[in-house]
PDB file of N, CA and C in Angstrom:
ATOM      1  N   UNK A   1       2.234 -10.293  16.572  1.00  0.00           N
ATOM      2  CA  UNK A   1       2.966 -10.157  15.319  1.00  0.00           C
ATOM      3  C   UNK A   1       2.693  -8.779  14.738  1.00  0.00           C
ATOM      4  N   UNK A   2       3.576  -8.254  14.606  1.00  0.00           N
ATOM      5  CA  UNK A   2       3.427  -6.940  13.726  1.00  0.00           C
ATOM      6  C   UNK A   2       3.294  -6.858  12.611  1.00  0.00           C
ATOM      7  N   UNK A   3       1.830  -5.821  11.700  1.00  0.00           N
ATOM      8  CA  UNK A   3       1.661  -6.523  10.431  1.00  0.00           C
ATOM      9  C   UNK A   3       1.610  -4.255   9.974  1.00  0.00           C
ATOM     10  N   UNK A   4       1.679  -4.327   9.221  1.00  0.00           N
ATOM     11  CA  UNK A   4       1.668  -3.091   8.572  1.00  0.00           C
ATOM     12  C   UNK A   4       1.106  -2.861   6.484  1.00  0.00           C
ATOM     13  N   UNK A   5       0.122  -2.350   6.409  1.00  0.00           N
ATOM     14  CA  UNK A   5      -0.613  -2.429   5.169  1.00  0.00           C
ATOM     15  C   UNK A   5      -0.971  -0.826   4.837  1.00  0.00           C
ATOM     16  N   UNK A   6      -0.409  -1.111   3.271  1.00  0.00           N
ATOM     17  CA  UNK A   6      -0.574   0.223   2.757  1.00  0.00           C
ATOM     18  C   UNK A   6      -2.012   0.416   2.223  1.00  0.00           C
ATOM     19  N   UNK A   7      -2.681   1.422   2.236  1.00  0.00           N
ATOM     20  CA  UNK A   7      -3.743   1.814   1.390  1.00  0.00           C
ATOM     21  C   UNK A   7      -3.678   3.264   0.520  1.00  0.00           C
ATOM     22  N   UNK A   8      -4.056   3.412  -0.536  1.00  0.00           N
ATOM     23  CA  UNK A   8      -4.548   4.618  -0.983  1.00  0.00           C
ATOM     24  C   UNK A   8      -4.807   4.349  -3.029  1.00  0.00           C
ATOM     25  N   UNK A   9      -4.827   5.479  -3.160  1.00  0.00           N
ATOM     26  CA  UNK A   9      -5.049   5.588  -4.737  1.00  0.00           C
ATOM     27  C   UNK A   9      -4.223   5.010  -5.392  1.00  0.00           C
ATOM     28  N   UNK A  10      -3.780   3.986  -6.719  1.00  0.00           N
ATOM     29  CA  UNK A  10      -3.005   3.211  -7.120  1.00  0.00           C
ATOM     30  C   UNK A  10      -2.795   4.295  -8.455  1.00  0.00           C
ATOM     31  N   UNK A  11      -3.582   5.425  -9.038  1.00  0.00           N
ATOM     32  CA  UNK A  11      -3.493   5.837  -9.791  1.00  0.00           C
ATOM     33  C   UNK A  11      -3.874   7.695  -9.761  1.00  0.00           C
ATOM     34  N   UNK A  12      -2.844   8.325  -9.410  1.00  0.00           N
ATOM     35  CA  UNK A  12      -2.463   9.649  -8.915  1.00  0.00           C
ATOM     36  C   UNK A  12      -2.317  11.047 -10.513  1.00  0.00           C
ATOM     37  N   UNK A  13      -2.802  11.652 -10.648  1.00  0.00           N
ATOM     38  CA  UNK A  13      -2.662  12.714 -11.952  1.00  0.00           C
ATOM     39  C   UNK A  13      -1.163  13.516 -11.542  1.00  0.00           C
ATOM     40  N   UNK A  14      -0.847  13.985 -12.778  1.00  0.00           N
ATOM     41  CA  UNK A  14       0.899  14.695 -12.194  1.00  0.00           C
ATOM     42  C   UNK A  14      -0.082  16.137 -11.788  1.00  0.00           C
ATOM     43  N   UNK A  15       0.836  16.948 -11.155  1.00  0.00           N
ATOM     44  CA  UNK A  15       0.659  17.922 -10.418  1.00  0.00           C
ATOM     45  C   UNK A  15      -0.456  17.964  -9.047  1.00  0.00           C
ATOM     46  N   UNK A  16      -1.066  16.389  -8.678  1.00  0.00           N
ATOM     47  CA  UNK A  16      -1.827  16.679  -7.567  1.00  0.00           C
ATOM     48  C   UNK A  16      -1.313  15.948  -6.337  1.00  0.00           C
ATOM     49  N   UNK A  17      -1.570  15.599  -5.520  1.00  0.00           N
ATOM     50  CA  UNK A  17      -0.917  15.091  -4.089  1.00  0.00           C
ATOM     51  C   UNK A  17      -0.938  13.505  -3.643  1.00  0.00           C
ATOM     52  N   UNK A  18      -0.279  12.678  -3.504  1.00  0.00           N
ATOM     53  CA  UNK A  18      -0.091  11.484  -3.600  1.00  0.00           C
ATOM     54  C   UNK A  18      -0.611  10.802  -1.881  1.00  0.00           C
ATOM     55  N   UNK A  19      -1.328  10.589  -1.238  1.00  0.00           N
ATOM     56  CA  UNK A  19      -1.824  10.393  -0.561  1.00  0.00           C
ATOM     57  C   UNK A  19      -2.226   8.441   0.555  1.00  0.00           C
ATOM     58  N   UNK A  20      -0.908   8.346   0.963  1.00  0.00           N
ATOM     59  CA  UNK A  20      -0.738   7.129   1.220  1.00  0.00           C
ATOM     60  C   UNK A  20      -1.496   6.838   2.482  1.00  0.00           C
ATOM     61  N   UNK A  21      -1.715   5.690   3.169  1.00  0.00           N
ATOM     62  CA  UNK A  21      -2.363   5.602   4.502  1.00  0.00           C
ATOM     63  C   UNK A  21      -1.545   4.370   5.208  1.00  0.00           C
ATOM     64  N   UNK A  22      -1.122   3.899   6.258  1.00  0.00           N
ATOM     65  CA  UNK A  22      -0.120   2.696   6.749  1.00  0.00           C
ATOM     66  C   UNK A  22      -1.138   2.654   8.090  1.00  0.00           C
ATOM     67  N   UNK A  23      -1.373   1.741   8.225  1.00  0.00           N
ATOM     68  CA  UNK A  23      -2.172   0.966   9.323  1.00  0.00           C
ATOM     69  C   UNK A  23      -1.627  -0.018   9.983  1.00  0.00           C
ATOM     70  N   UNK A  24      -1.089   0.012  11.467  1.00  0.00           N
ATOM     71  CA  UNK A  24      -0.157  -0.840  11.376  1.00  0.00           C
ATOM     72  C   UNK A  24      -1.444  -1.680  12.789  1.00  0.00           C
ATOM     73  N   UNK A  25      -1.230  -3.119  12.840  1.00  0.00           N
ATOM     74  CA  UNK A  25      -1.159  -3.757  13.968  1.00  0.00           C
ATOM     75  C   UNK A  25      -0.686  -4.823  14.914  1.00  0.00           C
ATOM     76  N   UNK A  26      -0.506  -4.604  15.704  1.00  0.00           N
ATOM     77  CA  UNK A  26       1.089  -5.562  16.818  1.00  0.00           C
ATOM     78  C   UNK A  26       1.883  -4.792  17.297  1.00  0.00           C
ATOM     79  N   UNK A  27       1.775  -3.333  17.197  1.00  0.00           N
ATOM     80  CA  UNK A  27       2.505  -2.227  18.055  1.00  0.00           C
ATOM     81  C   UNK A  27       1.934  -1.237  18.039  1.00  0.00           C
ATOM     82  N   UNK A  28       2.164  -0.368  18.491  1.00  0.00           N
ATOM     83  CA  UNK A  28       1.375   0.791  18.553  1.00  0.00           C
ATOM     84  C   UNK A  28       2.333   2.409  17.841  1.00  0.00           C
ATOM     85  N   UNK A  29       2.326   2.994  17.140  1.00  0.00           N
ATOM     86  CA  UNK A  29       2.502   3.982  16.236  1.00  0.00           C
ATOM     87  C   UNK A  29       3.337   4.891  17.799  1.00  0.00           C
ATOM     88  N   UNK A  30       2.843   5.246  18.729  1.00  0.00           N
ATOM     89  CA  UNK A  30       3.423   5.598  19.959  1.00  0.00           C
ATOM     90  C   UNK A  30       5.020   5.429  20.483  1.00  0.00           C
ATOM     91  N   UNK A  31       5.254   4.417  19.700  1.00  0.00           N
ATOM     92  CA  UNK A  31       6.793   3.527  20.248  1.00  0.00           C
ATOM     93  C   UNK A  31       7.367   3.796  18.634  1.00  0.00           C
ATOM     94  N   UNK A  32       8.440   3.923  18.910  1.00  0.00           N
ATOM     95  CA  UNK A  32       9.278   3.371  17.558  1.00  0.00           C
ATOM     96  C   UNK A  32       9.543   4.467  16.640  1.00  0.00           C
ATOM     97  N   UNK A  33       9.977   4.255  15.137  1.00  0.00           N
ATOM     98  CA  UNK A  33      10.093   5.107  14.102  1.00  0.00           C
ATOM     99  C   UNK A  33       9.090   4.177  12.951  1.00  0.00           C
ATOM    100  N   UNK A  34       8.689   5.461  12.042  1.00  0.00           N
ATOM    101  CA  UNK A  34       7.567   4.882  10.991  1.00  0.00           C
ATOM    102  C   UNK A  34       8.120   5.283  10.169  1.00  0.00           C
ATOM    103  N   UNK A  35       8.794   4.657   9.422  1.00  0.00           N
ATOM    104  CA  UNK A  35       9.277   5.382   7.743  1.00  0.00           C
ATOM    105  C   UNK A  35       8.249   5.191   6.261  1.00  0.00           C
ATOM    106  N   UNK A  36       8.196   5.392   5.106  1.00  0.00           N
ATOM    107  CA  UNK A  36       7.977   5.730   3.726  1.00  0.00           C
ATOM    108  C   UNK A  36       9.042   5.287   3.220  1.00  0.00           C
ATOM    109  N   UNK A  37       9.316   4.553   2.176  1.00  0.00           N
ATOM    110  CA  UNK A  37      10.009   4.055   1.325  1.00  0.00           C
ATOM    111  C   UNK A  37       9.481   4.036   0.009  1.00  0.00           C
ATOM    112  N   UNK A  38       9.861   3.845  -0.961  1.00  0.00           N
ATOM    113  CA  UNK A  38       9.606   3.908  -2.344  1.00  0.00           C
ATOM    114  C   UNK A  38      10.729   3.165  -3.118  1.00  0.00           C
ATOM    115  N   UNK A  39      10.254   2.141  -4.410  1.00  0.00           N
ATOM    116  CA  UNK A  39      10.650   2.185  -5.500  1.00  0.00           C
ATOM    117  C   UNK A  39      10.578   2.044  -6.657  1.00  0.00           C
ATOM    118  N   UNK A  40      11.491   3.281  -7.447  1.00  0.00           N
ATOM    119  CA  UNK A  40      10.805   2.959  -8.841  1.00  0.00           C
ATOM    120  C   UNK A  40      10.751   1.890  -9.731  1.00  0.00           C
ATOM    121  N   UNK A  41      10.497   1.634 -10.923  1.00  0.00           N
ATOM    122  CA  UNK A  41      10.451   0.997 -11.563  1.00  0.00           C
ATOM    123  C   UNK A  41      12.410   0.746 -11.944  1.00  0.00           C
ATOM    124  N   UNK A  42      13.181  -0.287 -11.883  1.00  0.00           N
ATOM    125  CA  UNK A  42      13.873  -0.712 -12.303  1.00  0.00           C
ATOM    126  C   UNK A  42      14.999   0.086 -11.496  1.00  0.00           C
ATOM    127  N   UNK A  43      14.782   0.532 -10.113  1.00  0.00           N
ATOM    128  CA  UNK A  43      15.481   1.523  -9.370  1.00  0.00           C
ATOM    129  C   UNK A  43      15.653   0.599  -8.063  1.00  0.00           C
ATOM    130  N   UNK A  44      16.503   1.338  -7.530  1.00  0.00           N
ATOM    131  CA  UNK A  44      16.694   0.751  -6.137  1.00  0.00           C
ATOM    132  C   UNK A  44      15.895   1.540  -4.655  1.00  0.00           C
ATOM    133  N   UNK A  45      15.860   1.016  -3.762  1.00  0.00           N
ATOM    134  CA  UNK A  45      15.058   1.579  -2.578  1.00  0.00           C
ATOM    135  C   UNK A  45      15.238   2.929  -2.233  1.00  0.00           C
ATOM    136  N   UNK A  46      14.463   3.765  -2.248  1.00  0.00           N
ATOM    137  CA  UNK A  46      14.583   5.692  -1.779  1.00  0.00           C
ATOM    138  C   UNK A  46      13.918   5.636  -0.734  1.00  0.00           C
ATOM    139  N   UNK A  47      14.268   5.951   0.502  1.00  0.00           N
ATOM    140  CA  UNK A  47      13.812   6.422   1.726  1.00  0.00           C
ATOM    141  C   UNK A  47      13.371   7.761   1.514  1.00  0.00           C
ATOM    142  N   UNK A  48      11.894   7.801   1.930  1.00  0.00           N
ATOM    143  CA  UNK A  48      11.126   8.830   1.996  1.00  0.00           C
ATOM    144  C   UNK A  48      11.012   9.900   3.316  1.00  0.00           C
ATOM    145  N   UNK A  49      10.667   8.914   4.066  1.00  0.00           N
ATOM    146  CA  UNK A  49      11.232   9.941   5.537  1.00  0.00           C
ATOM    147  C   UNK A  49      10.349   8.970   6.984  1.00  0.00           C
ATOM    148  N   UNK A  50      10.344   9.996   7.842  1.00  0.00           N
ATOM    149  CA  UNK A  50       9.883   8.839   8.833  1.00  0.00           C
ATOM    150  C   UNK A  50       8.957  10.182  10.087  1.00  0.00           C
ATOM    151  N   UNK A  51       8.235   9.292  10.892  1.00  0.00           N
ATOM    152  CA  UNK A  51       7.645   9.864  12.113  1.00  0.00           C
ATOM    153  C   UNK A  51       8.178   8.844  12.754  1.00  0.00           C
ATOM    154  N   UNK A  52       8.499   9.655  13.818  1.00  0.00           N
ATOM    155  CA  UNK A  52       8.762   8.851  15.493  1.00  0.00           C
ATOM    156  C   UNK A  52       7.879   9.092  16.452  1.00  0.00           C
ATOM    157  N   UNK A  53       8.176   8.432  17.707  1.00  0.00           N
ATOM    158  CA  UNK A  53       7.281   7.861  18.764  1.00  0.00           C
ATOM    159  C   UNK A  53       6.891   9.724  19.124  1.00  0.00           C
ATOM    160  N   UNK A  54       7.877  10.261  19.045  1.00  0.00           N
ATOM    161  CA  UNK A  54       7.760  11.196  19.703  1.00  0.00           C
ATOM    162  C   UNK A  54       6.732  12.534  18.641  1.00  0.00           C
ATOM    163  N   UNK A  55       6.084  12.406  17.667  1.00  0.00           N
ATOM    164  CA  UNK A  55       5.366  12.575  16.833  1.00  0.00           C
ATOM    165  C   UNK A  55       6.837  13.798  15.999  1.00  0.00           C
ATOM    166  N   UNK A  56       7.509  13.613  16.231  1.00  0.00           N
ATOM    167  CA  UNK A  56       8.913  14.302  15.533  1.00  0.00           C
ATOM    168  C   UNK A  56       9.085  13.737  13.600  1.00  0.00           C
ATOM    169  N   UNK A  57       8.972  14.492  13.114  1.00  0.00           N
ATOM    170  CA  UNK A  57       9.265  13.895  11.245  1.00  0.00           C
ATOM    171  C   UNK A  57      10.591  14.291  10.705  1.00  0.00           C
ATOM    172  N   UNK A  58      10.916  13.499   9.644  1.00  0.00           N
ATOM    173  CA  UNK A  58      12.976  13.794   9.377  1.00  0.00           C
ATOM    174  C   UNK A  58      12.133  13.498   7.932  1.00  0.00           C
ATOM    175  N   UNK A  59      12.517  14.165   6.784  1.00  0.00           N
ATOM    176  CA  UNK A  59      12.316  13.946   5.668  1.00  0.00           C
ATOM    177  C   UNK A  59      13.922  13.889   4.404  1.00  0.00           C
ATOM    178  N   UNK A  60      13.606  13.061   3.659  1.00  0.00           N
ATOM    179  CA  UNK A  60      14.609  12.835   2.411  1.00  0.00           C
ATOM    180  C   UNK A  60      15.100  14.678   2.411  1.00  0.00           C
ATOM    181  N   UNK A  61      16.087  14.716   2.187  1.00  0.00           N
ATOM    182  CA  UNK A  61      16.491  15.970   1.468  1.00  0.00           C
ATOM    183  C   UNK A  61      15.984  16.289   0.164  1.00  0.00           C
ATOM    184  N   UNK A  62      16.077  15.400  -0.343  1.00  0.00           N
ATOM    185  CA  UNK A  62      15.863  15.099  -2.010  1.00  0.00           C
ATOM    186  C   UNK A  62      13.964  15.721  -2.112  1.00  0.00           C
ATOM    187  N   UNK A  63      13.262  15.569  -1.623  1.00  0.00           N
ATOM    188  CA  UNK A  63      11.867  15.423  -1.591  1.00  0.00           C
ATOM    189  C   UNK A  63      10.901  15.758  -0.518  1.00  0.00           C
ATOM    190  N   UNK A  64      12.191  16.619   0.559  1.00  0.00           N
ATOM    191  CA  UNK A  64      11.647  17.643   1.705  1.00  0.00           C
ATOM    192  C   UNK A  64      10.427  18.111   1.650  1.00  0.00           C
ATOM    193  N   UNK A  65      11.136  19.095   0.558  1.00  0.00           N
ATOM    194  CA  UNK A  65      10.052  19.866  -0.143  1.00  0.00           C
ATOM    195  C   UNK A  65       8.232  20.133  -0.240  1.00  0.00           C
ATOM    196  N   UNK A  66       8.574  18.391  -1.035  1.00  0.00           N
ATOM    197  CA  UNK A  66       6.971  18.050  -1.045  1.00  0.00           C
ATOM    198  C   UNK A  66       6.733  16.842  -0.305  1.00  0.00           C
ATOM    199  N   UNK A  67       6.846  16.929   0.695  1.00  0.00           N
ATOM    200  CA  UNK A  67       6.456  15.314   1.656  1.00  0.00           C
ATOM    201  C   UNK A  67       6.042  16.376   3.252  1.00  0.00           C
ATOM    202  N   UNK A  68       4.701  15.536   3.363  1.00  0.00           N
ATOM    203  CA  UNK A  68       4.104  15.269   4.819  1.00  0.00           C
ATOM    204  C   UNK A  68       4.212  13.947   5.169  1.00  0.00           C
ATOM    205  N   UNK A  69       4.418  13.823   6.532  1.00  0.00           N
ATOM    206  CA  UNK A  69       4.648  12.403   7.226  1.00  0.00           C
ATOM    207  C   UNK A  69       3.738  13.196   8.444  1.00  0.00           C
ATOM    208  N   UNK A  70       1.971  12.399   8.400  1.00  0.00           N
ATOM    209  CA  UNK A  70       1.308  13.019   9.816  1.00  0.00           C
ATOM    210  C   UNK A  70       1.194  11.088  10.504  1.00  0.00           C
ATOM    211  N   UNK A  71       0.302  11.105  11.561  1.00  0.00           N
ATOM    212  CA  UNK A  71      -0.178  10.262  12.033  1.00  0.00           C
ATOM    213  C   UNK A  71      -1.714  10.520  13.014  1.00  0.00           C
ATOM    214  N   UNK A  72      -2.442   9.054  13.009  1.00  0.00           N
ATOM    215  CA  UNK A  72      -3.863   8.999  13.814  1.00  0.00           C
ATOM    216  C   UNK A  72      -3.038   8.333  14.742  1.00  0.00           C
ATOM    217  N   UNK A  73      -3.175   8.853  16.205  1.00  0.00           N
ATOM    218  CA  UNK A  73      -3.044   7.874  16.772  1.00  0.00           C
ATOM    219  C   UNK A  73      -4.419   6.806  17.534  1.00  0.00           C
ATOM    220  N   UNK A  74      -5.445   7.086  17.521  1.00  0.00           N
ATOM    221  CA  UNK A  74      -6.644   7.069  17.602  1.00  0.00           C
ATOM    222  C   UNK A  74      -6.927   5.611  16.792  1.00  0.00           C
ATOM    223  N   UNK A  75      -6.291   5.533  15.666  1.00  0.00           N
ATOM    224  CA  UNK A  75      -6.489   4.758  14.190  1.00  0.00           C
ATOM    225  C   UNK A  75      -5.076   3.732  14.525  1.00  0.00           C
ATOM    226  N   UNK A  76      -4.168   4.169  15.106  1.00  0.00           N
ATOM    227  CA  UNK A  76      -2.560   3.402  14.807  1.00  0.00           C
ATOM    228  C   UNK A  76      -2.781   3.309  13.285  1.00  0.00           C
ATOM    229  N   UNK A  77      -2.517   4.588  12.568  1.00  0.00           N
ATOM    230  CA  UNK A  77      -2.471   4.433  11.359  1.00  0.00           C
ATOM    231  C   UNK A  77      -0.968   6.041  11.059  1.00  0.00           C
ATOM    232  N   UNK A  78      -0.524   5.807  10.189  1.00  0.00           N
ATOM    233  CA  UNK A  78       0.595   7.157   9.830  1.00  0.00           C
ATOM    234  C   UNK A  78       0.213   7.530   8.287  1.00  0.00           C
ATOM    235  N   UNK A  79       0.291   8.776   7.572  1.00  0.00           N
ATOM    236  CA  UNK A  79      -0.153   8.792   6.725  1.00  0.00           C
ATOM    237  C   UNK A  79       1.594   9.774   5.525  1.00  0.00           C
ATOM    238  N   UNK A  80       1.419   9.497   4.345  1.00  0.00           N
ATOM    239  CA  UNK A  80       2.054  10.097   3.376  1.00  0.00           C
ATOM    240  C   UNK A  80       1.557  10.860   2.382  1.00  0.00           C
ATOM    241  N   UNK A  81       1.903  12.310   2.698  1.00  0.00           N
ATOM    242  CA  UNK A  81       1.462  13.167   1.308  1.00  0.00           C
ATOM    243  C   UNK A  81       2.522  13.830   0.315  1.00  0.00           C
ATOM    244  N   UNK A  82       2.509  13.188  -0.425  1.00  0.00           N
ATOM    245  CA  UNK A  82       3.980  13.786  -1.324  1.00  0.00           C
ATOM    246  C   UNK A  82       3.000  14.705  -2.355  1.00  0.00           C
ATOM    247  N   UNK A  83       3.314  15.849  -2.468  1.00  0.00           N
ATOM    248  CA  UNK A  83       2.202  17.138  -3.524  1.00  0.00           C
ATOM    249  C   UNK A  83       3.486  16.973  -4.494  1.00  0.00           C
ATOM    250  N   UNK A  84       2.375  17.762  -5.456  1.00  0.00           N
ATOM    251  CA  UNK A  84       3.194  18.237  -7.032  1.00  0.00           C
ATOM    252  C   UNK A  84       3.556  17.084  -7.608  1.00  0.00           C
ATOM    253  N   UNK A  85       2.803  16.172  -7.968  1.00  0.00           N
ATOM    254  CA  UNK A  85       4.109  14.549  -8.375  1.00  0.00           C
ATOM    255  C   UNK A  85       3.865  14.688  -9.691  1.00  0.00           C
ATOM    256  N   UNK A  86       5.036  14.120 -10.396  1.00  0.00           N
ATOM    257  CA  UNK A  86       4.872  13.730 -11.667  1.00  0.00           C
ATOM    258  C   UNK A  86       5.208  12.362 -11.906  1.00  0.00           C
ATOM    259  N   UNK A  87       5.458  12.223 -13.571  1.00  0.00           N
ATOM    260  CA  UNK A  87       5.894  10.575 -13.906  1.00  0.00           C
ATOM    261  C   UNK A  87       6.860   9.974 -12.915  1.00  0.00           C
ATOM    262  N   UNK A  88       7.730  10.345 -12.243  1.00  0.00           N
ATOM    263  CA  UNK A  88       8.770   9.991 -11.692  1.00  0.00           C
ATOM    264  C   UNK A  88       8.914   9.400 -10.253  1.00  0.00           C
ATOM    265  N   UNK A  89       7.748  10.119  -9.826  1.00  0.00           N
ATOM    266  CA  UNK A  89       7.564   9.598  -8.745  1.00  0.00           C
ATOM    267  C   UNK A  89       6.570   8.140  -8.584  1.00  0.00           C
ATOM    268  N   UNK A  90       6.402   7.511 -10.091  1.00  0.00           N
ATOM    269  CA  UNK A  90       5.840   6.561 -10.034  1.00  0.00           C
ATOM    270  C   UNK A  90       6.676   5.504  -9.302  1.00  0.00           C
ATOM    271  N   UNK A  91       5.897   4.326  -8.291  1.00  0.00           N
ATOM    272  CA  UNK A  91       6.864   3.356  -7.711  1.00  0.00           C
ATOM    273  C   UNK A  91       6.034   2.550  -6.941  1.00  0.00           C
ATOM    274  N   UNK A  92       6.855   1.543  -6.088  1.00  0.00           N
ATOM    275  CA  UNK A  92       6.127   0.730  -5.149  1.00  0.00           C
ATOM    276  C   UNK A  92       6.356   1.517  -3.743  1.00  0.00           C
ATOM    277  N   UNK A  93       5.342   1.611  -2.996  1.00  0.00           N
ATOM    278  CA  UNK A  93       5.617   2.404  -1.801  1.00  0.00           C
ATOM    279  C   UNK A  93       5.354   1.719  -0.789  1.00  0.00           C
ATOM    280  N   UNK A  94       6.328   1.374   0.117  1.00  0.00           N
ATOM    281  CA  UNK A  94       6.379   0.533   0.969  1.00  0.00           C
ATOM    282  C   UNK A  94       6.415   1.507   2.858  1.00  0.00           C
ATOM    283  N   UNK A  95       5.267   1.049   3.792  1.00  0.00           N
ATOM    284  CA  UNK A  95       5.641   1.826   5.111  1.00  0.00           C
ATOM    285  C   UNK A  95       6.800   0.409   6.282  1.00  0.00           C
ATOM    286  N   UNK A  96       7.104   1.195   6.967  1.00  0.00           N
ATOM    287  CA  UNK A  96       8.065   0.199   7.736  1.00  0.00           C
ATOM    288  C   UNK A  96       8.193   0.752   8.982  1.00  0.00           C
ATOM    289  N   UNK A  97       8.669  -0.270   9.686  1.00  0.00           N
ATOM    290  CA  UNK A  97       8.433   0.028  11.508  1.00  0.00           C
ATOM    291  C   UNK A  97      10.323   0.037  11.471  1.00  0.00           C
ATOM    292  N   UNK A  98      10.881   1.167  12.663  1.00  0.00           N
ATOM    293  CA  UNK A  98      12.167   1.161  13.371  1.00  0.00           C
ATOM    294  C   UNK A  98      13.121   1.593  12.684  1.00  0.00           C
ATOM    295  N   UNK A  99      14.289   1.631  12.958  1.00  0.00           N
ATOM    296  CA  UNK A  99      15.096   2.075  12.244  1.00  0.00           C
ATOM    297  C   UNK A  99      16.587   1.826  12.874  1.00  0.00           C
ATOM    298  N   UNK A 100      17.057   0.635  12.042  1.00  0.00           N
ATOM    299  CA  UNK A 100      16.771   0.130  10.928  1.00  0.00           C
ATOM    300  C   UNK A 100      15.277  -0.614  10.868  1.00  0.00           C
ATOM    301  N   UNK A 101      14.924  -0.530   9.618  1.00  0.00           N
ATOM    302  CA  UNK A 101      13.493  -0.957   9.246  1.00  0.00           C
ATOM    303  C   UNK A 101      13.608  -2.759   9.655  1.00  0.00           C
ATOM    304  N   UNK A 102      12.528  -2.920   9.995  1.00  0.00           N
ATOM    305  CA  UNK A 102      12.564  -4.486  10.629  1.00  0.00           C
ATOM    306  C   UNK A 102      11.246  -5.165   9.784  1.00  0.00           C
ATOM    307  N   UNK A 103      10.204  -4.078  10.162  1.00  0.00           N
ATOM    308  CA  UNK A 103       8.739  -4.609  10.066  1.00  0.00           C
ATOM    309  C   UNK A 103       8.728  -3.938   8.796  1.00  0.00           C
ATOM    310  N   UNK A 104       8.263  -4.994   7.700  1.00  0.00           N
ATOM    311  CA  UNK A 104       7.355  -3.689   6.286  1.00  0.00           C
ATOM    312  C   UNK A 104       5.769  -4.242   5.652  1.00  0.00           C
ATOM    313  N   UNK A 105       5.665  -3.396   4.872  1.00  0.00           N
ATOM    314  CA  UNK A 105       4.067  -3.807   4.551  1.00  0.00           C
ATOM    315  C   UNK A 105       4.624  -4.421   3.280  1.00  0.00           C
ATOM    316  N   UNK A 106       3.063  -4.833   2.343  1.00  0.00           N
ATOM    317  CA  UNK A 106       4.052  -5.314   1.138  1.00  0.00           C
ATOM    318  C   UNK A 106       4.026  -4.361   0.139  1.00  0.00           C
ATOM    319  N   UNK A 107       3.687  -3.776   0.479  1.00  0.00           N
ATOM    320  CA  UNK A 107       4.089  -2.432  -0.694  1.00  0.00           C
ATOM    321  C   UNK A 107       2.633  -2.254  -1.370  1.00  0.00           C
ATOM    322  N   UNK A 108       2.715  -1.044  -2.205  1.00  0.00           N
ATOM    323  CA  UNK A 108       1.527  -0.761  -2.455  1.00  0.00           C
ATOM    324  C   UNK A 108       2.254   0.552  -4.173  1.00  0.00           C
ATOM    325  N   UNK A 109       1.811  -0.167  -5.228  1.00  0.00           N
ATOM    326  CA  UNK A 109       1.613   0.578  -6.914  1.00  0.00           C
ATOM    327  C   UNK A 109       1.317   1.618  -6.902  1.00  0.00           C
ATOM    328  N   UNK A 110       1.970   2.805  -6.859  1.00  0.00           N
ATOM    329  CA  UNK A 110       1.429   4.429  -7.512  1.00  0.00           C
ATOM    330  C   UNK A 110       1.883   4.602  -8.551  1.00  0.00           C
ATOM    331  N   UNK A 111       1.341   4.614 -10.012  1.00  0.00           N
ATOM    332  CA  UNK A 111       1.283   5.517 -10.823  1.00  0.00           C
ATOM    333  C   UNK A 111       0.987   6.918 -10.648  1.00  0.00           C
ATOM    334  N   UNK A 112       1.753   7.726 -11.363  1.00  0.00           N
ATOM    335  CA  UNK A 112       1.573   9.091 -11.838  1.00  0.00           C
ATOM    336  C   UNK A 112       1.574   9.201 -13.211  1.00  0.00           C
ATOM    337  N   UNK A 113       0.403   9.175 -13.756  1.00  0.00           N
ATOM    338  CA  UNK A 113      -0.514   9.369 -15.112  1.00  0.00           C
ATOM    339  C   UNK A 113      -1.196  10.397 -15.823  1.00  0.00           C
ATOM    340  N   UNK A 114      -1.770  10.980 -16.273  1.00  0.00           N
ATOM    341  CA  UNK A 114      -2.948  11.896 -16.677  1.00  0.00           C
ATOM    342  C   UNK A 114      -3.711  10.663 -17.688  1.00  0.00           C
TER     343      UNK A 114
END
């Protein structure tokens, strides 16, 4: 069974780097596409971007900019760094296997606060 779980800071300062972690197990990070998802508060789903099997990354247009999509493969873990955040980027951040997304974690609370 493929299970996928977010970890990181639930509570992020504006202007510093948002730092997600996705651990997936029942497949291996090697195969497939790994996306980032997000949503805000009272918003609908924003695709963040994704790594593939082939360690290749495609990012949002919208949020190019400031988004890393790396991976462990060592760990079968993929990681998210969105820099510079402010209030806005507060949301639920969800990682997901394929594309179309099949497998997801259950999401995981970032505030952006001071």
């Amino acid at each position: 069974q493929v299970q996928l779980q977010e970890s990181g800071p639930g509570l992020v300062k504006p202007s510093q780097t948002l730092s997600l972690t996705c651990t997936v197990s029942g497949d291996s990070i090697t195969t497939n596409y790994w996306s980032w998802i997000r949503q805000p508060p009272g918003k609908g789903l924003e695709w963040i971007g994704y790594i593939s099997y082939e360690d290749r990354t495609y990012y949002s247009p919208s949020l190019k900019s400031r988004t890393s999509i790396s991976r462990d493969t060592s760990k079968n873990q993929f990681t998210l760094q969105l820099s510079s955040v402010t209030p806005e980027d507060t949301a639920v951040y969800y990682c997901a296997r394929g594309l179309p997304n099949d497998y997801w974690g259950q999401g995981t609370q970032v505030t952006v606060s001071s």
